[in-house]
C-alpha atoms as a PDB file:
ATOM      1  CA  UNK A   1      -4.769  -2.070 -12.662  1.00  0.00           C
ATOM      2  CA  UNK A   2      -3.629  -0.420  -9.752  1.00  0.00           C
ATOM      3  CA  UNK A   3      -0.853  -1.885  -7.753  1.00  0.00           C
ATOM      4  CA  UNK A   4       0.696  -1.240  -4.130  1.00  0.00           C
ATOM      5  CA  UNK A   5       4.127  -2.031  -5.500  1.00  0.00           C
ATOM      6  CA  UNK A   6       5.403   1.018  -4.352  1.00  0.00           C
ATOM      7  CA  UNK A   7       3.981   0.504  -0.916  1.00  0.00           C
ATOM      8  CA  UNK A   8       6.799  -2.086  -0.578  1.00  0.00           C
ATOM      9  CA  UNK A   9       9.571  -0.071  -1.465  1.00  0.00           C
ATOM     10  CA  UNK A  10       8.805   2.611   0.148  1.00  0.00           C
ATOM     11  CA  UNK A  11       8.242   0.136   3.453  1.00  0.00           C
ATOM     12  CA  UNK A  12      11.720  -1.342   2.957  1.00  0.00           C
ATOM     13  CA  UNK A  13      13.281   2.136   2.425  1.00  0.00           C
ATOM     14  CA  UNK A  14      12.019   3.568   5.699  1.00  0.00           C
ATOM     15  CA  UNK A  15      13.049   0.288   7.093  1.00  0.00           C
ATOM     16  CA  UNK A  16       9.525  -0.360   8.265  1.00  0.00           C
ATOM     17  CA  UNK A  17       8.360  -4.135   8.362  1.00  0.00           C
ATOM     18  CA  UNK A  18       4.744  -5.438   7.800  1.00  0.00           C
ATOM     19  CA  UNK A  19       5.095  -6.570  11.868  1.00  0.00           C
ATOM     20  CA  UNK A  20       5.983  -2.632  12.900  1.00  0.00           C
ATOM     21  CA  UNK A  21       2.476  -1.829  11.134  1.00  0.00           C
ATOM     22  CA  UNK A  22       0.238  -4.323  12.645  1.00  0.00           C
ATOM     23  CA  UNK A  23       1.453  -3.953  15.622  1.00  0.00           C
ATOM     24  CA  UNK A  24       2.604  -0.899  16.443  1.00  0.00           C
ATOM     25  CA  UNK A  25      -0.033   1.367  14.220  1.00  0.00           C
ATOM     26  CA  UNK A  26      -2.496  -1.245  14.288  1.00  0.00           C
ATOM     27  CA  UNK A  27      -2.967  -1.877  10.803  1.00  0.00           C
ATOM     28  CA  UNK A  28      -4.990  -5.050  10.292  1.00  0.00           C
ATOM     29  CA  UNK A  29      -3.466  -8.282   8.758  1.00  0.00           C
ATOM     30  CA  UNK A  30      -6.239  -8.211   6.339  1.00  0.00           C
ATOM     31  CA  UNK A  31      -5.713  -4.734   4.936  1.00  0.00           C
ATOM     32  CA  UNK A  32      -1.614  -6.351   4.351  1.00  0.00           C
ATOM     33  CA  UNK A  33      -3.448  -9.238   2.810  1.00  0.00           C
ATOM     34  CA  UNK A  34      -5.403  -6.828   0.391  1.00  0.00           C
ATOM     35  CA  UNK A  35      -2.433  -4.938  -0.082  1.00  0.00           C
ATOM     36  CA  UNK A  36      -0.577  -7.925  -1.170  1.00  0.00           C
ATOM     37  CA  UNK A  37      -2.794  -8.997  -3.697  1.00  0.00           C
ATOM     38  CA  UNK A  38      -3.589  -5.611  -5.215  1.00  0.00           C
ATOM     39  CA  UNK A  39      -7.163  -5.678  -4.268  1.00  0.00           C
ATOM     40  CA  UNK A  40      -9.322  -2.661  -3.641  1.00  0.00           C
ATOM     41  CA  UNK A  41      -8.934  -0.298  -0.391  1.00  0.00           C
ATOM     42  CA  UNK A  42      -9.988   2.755   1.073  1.00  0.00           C
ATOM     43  CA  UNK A  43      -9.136   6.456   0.233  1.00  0.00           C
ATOM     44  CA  UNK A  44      -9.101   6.805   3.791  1.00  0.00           C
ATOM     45  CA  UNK A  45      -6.572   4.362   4.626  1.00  0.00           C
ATOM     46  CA  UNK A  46      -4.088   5.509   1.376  1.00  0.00           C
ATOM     47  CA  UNK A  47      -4.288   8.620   3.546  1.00  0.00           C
ATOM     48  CA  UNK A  48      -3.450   6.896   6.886  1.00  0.00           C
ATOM     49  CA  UNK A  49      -0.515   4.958   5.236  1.00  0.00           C
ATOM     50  CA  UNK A  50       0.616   7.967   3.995  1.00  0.00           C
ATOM     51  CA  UNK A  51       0.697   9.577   7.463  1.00  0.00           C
ATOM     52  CA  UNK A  52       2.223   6.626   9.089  1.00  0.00           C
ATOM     53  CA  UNK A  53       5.087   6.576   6.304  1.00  0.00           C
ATOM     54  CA  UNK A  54       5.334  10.158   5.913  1.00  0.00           C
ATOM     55  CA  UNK A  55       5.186   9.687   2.008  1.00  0.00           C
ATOM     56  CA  UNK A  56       3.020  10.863  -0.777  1.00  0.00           C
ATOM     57  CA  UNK A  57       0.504   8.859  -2.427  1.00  0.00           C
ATOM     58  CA  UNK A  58       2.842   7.470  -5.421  1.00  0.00           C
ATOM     59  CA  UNK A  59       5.097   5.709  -2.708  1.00  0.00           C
ATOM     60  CA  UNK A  60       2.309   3.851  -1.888  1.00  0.00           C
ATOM     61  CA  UNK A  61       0.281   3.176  -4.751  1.00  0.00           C
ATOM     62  CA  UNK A  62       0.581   3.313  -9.078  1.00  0.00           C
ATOM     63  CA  UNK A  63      -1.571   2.630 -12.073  1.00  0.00           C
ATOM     64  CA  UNK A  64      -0.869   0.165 -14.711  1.00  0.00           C
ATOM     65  CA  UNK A  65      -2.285  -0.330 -17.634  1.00  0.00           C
ATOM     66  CA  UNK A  66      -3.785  -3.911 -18.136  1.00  0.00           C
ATOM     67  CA  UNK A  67      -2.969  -5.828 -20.644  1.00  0.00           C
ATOM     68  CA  UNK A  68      -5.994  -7.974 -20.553  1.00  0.00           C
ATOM     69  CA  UNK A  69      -8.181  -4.440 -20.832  1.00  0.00           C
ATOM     70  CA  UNK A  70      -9.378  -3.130 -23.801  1.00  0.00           C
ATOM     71  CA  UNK A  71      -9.347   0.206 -24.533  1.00  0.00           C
END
């Protein structure tokens, strides 16, 4: 399962909030929504998180294994 765990920590580290992004690098409340709830989203917009956080791609994103998954 992939998560966007990180993409919180990093957010509070930096000491940017979920307002800063929507409104200052216009990232849509839905994309925070899918964020939120782990759902799918774009290669291109890992990259443009990672531009706007100045952070590599683990700060924003990790893989879990799923318990529910078989091997």
């Amino acid at each position: 399962m992939i998560t966007y765990k990180p993409f919180y920590e990093t957010l509070k580290k930096k000491g940017i909030s979920t307002y800063k992004l929507i409104n200052k690098y216009n990232i849509s409340k839905s994309l925070i929504d899918r964020l939120k709830h782990n759902k799918p989203i774009t290669t291109v917009t890992l990259n443009d998180l990672c531009m706007i956080l100045n952070c590599r791609i683990e700060e924003v994103i990790e893989y879990v294994k799923d318990e529910k998954s078989q091997d």
